[in-house]
PDB file of N, CA and C in Angstrom:
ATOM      1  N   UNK A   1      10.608  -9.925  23.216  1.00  0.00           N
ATOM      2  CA  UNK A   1       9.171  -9.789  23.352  1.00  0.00           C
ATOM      3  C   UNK A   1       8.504 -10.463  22.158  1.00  0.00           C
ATOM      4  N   UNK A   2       7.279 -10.843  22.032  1.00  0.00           N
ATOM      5  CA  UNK A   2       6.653 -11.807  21.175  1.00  0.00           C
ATOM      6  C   UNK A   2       5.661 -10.789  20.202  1.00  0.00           C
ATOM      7  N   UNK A   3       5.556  -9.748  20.985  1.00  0.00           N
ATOM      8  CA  UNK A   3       4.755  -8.843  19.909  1.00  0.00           C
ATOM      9  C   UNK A   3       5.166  -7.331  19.836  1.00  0.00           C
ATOM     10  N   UNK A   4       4.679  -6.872  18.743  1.00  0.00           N
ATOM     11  CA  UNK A   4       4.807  -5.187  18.665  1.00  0.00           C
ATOM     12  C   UNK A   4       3.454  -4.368  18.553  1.00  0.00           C
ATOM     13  N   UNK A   5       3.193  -3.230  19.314  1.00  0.00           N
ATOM     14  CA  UNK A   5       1.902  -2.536  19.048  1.00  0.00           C
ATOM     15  C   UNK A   5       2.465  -1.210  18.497  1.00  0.00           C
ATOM     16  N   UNK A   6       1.618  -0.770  17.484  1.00  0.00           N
ATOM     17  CA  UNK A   6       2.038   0.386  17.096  1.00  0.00           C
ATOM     18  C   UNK A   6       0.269   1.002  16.424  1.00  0.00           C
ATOM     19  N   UNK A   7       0.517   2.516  16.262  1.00  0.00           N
ATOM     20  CA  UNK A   7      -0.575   2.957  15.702  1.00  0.00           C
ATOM     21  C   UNK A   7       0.215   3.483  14.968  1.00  0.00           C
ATOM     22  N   UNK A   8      -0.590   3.311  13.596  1.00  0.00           N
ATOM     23  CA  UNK A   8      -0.343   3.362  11.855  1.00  0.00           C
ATOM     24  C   UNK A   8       0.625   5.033  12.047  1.00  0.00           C
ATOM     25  N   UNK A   9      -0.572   6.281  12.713  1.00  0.00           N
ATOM     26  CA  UNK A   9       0.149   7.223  12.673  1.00  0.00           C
ATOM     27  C   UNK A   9       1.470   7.593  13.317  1.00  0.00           C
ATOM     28  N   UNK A  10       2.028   6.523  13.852  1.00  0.00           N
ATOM     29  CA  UNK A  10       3.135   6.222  14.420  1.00  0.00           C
ATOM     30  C   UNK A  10       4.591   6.105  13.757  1.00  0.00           C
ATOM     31  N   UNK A  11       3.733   5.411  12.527  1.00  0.00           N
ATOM     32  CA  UNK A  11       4.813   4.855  11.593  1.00  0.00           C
ATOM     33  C   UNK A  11       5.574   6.179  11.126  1.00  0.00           C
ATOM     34  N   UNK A  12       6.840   5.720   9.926  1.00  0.00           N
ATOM     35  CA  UNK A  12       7.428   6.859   9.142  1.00  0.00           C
ATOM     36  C   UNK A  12       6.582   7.577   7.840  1.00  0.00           C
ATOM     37  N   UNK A  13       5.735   8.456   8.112  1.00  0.00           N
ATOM     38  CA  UNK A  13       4.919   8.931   7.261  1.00  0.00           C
ATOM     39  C   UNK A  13       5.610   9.774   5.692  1.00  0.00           C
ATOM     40  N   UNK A  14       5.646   8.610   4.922  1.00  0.00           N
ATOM     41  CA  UNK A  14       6.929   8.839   3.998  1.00  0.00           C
ATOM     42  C   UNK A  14       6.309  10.368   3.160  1.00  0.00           C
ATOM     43  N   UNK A  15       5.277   9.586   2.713  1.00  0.00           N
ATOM     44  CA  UNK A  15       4.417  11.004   2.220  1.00  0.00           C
ATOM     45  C   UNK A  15       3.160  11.406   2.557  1.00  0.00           C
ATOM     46  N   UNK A  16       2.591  12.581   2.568  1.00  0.00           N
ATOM     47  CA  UNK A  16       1.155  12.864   3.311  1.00  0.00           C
ATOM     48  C   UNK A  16       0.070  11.591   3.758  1.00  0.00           C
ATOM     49  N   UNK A  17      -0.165  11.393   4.409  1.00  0.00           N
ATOM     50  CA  UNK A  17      -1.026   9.986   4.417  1.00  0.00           C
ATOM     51  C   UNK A  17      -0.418   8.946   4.083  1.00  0.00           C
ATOM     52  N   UNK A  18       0.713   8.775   3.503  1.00  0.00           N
ATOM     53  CA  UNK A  18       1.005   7.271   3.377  1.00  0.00           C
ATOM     54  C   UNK A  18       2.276   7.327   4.974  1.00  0.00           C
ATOM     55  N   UNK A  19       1.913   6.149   6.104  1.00  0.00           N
ATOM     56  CA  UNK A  19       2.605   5.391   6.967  1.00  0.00           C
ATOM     57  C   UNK A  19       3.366   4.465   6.682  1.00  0.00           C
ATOM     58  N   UNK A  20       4.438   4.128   6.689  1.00  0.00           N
ATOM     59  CA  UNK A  20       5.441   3.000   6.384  1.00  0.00           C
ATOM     60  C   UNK A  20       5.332   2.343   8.316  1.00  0.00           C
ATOM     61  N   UNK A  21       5.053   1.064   8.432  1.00  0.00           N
ATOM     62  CA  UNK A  21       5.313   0.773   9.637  1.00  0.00           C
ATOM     63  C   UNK A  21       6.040  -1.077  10.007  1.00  0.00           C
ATOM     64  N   UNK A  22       7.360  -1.231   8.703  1.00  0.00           N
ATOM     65  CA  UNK A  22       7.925  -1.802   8.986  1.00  0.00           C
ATOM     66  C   UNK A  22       8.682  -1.864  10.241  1.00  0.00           C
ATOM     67  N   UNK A  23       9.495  -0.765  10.213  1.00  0.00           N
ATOM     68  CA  UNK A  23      10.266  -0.553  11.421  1.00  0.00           C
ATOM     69  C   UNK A  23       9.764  -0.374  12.716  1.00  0.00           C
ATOM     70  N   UNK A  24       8.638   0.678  12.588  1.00  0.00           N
ATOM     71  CA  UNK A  24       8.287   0.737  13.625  1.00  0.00           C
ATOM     72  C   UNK A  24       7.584  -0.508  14.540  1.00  0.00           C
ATOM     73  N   UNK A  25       7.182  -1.231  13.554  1.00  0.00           N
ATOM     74  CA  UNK A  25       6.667  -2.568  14.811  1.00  0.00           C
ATOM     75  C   UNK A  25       7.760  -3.809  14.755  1.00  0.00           C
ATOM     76  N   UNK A  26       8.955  -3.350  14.183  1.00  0.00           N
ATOM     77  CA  UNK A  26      10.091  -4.024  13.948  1.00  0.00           C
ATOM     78  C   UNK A  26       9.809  -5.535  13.402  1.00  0.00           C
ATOM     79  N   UNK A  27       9.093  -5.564  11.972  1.00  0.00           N
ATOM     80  CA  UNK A  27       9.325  -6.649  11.120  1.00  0.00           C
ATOM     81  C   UNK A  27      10.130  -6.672  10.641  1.00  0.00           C
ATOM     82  N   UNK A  28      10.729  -8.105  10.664  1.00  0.00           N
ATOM     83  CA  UNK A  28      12.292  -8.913   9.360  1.00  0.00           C
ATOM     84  C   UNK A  28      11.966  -8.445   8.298  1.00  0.00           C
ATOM     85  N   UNK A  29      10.499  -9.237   7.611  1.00  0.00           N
ATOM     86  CA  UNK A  29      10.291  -9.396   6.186  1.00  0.00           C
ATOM     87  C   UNK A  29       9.116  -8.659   5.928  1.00  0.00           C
ATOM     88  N   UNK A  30       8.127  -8.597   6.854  1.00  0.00           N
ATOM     89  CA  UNK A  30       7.092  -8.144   5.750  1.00  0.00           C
ATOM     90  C   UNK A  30       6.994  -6.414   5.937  1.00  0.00           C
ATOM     91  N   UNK A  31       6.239  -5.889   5.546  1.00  0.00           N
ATOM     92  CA  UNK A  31       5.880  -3.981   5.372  1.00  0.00           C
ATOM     93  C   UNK A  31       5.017  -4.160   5.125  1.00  0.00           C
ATOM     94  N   UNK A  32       4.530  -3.245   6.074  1.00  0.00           N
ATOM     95  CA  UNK A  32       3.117  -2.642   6.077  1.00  0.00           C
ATOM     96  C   UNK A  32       2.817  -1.083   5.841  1.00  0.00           C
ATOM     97  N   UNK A  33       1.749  -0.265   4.937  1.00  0.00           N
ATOM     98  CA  UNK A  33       1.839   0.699   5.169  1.00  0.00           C
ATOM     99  C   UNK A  33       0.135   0.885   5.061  1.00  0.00           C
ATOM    100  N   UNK A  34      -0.315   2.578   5.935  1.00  0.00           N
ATOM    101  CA  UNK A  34      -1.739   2.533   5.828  1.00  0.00           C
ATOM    102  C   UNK A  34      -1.125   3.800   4.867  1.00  0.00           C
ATOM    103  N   UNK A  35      -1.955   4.013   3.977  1.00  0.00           N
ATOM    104  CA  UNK A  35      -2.644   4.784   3.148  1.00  0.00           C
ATOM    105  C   UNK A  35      -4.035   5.826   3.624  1.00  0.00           C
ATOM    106  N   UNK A  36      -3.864   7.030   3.506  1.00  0.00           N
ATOM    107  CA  UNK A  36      -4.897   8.206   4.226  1.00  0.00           C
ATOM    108  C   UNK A  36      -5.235   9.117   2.703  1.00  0.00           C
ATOM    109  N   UNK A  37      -5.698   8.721   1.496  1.00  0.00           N
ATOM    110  CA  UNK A  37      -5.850   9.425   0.719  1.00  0.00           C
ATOM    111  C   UNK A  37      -7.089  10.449   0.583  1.00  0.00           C
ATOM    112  N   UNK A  38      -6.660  11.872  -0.273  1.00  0.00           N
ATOM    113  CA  UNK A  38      -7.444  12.171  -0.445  1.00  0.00           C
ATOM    114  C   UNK A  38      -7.806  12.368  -1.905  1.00  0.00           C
ATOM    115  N   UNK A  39      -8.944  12.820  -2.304  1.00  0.00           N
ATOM    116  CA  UNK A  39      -9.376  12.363  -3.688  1.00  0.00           C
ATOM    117  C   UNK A  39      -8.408  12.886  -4.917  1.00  0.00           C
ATOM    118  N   UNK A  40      -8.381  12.355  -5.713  1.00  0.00           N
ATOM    119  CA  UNK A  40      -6.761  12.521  -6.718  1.00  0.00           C
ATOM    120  C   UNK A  40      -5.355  12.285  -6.565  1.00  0.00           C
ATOM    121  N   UNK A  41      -5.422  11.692  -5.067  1.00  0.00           N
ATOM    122  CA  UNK A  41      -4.065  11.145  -4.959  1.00  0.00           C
ATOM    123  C   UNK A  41      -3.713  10.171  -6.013  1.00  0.00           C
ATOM    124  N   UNK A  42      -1.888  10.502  -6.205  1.00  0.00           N
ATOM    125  CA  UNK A  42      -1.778   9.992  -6.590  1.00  0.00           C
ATOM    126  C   UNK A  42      -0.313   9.148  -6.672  1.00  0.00           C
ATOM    127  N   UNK A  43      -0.318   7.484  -6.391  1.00  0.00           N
ATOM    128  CA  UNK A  43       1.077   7.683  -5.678  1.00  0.00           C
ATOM    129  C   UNK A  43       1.958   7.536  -6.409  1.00  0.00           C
ATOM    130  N   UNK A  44       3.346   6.857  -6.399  1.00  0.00           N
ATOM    131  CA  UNK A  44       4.778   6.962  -7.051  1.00  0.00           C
ATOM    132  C   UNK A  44       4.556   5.562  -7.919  1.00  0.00           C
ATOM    133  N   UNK A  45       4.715   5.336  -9.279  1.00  0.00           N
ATOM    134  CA  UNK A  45       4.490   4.623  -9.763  1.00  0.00           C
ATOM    135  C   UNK A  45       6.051   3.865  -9.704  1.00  0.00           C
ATOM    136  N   UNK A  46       6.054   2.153  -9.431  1.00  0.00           N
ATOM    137  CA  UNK A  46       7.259   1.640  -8.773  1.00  0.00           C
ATOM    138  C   UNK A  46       6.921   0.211  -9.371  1.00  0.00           C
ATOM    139  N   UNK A  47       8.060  -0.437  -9.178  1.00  0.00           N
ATOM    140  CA  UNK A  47       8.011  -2.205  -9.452  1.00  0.00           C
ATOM    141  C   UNK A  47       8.687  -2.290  -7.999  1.00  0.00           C
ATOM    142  N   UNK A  48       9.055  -3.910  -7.532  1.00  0.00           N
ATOM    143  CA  UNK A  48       9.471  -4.340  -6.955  1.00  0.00           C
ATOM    144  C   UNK A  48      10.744  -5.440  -7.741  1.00  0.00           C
ATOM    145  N   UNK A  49      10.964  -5.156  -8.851  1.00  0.00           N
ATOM    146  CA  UNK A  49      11.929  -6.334  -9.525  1.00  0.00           C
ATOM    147  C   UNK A  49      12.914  -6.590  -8.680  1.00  0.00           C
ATOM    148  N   UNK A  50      13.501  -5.719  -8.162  1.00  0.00           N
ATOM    149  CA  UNK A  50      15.154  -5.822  -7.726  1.00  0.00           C
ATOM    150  C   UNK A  50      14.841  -6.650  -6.545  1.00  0.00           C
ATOM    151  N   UNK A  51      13.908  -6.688  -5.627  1.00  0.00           N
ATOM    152  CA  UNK A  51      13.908  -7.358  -4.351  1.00  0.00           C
ATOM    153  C   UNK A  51      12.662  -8.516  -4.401  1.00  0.00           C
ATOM    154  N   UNK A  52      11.583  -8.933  -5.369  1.00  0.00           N
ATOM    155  CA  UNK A  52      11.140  -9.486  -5.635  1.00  0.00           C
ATOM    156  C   UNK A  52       9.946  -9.644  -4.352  1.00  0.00           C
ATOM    157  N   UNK A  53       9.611  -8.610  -4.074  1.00  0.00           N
ATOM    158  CA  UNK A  53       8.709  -8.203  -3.064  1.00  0.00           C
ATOM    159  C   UNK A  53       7.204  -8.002  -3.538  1.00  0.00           C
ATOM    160  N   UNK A  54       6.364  -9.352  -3.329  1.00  0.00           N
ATOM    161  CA  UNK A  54       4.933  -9.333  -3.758  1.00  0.00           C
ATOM    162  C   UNK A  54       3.962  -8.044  -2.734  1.00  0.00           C
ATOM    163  N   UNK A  55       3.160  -7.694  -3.330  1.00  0.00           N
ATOM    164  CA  UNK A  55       2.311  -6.494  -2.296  1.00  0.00           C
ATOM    165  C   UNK A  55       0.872  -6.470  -2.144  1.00  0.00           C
ATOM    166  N   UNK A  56       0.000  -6.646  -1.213  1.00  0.00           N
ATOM    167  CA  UNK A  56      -1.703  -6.785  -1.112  1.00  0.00           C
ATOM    168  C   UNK A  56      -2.221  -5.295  -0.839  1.00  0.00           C
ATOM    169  N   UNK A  57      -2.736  -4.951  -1.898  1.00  0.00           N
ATOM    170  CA  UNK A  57      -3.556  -3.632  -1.455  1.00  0.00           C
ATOM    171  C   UNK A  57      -4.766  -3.909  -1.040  1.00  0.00           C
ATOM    172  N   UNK A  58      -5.249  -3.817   0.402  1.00  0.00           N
ATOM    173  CA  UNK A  58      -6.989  -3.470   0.815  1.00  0.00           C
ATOM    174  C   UNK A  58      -7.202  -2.289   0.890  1.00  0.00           C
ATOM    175  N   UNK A  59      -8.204  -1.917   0.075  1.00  0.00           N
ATOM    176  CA  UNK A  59      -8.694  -0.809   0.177  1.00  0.00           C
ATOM    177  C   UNK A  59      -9.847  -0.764   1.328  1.00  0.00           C
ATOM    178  N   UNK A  60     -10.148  -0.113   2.414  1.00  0.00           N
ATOM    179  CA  UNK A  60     -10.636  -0.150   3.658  1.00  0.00           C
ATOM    180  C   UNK A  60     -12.218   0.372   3.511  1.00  0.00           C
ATOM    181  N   UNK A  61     -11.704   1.617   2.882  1.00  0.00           N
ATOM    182  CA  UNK A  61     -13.207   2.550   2.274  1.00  0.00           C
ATOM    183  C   UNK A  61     -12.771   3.601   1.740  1.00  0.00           C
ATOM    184  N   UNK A  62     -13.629   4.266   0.122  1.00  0.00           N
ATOM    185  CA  UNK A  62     -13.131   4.667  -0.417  1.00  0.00           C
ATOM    186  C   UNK A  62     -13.539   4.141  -2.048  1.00  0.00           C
ATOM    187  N   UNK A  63     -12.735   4.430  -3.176  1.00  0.00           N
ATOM    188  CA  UNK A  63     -13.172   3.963  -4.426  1.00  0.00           C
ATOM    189  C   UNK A  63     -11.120   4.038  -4.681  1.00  0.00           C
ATOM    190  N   UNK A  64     -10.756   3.007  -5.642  1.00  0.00           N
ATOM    191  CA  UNK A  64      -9.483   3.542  -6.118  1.00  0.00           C
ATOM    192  C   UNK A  64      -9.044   3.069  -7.565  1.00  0.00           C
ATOM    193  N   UNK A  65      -8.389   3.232  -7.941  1.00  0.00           N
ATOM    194  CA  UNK A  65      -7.732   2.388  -9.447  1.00  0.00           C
ATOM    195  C   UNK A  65      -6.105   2.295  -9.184  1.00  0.00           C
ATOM    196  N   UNK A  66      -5.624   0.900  -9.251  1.00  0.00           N
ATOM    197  CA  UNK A  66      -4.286   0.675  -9.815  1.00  0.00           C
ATOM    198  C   UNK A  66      -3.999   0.206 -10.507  1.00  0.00           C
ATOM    199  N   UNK A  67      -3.013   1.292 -11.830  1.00  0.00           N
ATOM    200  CA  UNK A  67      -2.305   0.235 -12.990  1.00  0.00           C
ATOM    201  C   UNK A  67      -1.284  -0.340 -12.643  1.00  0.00           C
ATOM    202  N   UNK A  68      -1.568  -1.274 -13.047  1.00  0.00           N
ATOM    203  CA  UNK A  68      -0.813  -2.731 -13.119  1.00  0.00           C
ATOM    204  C   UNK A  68      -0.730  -2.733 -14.520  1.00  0.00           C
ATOM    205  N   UNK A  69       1.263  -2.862 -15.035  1.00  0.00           N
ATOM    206  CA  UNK A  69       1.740  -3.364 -16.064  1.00  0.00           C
ATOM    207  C   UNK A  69       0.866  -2.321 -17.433  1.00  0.00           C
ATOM    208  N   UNK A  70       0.029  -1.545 -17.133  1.00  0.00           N
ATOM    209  CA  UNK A  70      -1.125  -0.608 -18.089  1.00  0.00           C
ATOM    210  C   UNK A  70      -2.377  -1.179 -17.839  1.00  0.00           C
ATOM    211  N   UNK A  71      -2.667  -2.247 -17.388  1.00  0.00           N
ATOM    212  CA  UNK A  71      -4.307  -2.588 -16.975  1.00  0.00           C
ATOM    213  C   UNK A  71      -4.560  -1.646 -15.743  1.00  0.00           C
ATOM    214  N   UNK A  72      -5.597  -1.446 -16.569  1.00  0.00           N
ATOM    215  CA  UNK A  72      -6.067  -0.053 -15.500  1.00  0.00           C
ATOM    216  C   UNK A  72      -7.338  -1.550 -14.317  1.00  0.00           C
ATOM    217  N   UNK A  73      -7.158  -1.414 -12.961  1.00  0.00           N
ATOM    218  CA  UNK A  73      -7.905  -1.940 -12.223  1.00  0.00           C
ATOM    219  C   UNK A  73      -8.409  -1.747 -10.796  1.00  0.00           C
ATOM    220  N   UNK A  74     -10.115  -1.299 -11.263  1.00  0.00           N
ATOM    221  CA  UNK A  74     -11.416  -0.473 -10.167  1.00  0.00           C
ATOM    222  C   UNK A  74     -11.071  -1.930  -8.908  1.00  0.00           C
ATOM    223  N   UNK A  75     -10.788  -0.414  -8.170  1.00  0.00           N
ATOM    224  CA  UNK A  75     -11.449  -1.164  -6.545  1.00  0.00           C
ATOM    225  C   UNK A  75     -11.840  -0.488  -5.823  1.00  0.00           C
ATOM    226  N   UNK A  76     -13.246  -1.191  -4.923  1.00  0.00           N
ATOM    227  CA  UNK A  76     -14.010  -0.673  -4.129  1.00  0.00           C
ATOM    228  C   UNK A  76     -13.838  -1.356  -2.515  1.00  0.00           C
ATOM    229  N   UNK A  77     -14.648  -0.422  -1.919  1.00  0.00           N
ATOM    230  CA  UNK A  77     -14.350  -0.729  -0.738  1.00  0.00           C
ATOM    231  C   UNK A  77     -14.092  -2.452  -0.313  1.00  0.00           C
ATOM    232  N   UNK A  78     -13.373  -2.825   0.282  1.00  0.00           N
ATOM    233  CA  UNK A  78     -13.394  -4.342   0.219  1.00  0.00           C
ATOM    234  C   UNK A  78     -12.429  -5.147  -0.348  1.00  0.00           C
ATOM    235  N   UNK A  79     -12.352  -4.758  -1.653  1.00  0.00           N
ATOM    236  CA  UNK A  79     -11.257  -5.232  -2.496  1.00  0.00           C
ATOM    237  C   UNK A  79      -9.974  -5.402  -1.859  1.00  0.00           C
ATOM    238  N   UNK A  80      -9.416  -6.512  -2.494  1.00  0.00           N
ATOM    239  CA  UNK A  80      -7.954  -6.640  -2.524  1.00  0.00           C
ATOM    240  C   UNK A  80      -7.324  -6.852  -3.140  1.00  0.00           C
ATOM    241  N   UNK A  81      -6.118  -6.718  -3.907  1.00  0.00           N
ATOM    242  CA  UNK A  81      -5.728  -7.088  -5.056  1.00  0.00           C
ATOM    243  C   UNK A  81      -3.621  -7.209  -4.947  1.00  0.00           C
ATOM    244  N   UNK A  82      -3.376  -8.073  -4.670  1.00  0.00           N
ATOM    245  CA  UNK A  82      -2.045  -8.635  -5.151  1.00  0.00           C
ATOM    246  C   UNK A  82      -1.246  -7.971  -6.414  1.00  0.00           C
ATOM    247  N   UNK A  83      -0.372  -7.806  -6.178  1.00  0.00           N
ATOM    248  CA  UNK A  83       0.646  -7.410  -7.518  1.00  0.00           C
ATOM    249  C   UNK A  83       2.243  -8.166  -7.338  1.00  0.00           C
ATOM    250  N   UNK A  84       2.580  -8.924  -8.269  1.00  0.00           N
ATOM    251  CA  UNK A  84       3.491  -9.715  -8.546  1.00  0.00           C
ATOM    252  C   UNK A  84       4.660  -7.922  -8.285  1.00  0.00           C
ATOM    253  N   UNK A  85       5.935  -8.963  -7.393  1.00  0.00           N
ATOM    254  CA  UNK A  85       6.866  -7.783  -7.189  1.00  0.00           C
ATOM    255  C   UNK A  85       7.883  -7.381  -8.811  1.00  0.00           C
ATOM    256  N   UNK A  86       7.948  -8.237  -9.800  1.00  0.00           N
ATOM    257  CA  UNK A  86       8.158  -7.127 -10.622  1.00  0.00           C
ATOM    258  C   UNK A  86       7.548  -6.880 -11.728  1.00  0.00           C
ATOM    259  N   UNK A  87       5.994  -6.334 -11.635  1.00  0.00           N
ATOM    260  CA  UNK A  87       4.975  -5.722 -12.071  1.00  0.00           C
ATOM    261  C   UNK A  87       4.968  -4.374 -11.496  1.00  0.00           C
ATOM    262  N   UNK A  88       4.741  -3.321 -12.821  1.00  0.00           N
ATOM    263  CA  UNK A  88       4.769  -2.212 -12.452  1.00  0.00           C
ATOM    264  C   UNK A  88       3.401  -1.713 -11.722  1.00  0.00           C
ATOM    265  N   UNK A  89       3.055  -0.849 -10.944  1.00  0.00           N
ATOM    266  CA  UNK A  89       2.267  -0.327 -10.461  1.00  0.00           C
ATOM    267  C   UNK A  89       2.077   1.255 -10.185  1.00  0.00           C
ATOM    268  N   UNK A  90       0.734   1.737  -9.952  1.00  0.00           N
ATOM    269  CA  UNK A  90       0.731   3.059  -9.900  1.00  0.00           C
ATOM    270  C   UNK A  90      -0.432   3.177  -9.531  1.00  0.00           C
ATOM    271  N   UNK A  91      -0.908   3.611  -7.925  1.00  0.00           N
ATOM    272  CA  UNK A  91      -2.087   4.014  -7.246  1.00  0.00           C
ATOM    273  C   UNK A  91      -2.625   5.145  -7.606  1.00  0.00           C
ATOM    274  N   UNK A  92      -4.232   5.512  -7.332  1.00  0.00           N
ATOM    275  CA  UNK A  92      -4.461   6.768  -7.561  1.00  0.00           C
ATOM    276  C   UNK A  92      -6.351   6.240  -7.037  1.00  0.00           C
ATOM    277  N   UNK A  93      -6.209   7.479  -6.122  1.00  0.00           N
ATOM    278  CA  UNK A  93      -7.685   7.469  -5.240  1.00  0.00           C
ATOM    279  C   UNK A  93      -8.398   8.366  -5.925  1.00  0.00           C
ATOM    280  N   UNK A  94      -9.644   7.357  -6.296  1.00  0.00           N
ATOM    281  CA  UNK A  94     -10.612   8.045  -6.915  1.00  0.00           C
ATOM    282  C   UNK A  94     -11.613   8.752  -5.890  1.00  0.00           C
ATOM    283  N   UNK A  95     -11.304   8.977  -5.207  1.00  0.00           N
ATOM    284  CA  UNK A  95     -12.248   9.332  -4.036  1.00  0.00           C
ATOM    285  C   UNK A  95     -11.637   9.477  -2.517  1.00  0.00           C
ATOM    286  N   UNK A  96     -11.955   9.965  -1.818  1.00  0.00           N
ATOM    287  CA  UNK A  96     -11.065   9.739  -0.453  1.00  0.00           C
ATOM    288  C   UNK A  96     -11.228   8.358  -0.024  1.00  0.00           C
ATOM    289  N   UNK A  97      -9.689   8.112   0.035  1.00  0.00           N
ATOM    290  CA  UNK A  97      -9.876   6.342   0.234  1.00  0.00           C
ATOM    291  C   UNK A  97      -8.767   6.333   1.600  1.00  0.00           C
ATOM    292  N   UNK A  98      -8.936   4.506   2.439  1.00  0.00           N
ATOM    293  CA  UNK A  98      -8.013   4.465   3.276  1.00  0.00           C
ATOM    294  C   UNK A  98      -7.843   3.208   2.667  1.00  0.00           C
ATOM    295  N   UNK A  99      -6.414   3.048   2.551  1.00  0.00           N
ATOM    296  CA  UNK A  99      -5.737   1.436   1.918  1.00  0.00           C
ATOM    297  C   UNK A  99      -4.906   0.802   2.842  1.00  0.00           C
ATOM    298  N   UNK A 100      -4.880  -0.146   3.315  1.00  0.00           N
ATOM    299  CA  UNK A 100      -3.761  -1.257   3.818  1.00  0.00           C
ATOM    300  C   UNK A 100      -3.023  -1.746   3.081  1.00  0.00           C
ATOM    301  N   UNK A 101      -1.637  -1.972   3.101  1.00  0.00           N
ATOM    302  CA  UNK A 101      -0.609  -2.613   1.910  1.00  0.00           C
ATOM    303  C   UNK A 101      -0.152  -3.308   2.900  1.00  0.00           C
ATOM    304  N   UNK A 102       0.623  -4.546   2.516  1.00  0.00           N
ATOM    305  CA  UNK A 102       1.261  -5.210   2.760  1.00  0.00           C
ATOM    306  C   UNK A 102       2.065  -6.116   2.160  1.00  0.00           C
ATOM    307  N   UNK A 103       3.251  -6.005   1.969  1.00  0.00           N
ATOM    308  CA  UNK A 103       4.432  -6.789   1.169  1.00  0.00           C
ATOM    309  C   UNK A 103       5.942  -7.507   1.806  1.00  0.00           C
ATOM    310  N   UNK A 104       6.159  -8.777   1.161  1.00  0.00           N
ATOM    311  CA  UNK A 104       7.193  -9.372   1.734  1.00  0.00           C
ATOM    312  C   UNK A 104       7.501  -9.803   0.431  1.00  0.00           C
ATOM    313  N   UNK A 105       8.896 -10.093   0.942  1.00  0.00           N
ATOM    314  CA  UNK A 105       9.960 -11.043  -0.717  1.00  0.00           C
ATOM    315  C   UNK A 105       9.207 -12.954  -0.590  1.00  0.00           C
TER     316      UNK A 105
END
């Protein structure tokens, strides 16, 4: 088949609000996950070194901050922001936010 449909809440909901929906729409390379935060979330602070997996956070709506490497960096609704896969990172919703991620090697 040439395509996959899936709804986000479909995916493997690794932790409260966060959807993982690689598998479920059966991508090779890239991952996708939606993000359902609520205010003070805060997620698992991680690199990607070992697999060299770059990642796009959109934040959908909402207010958020991710450190990157210790730069602390505001995003608002709209925003998007890239993080090199082995740069450390660490999400945290300043507000009830919904985020789109998406990452491939």
């Amino acid at each position: 088949m040439s395509y996959t449909k899936a709804n986000h809440t479909d995916g493997d909901e690794k932790a409260p609000g966060m959807y993982f929906l690689r598998e479920e729409l059966d991508c090779e390379n890239l991952g996708l996950t939606v993000i359902e935060a609520e205010a003070g979330w805060t997620g698992m602070e991680h690199d990607h070194g070992d697999d060299g997996q770059e990642e796009v956070y959109y934040l959908v709506e909402g207010a958020a901050t991710m450190d990157v490497d210790g730069d602390e960096v505001t995003m608002s609704a709209g925003d998007a922001l890239r993080v090199a896969g082995d740069a450390s990172r660490q999400l945290t919703a300043d507000e009830a936010s919904t985020l789109v991620v998406a990452g491939a090697p």
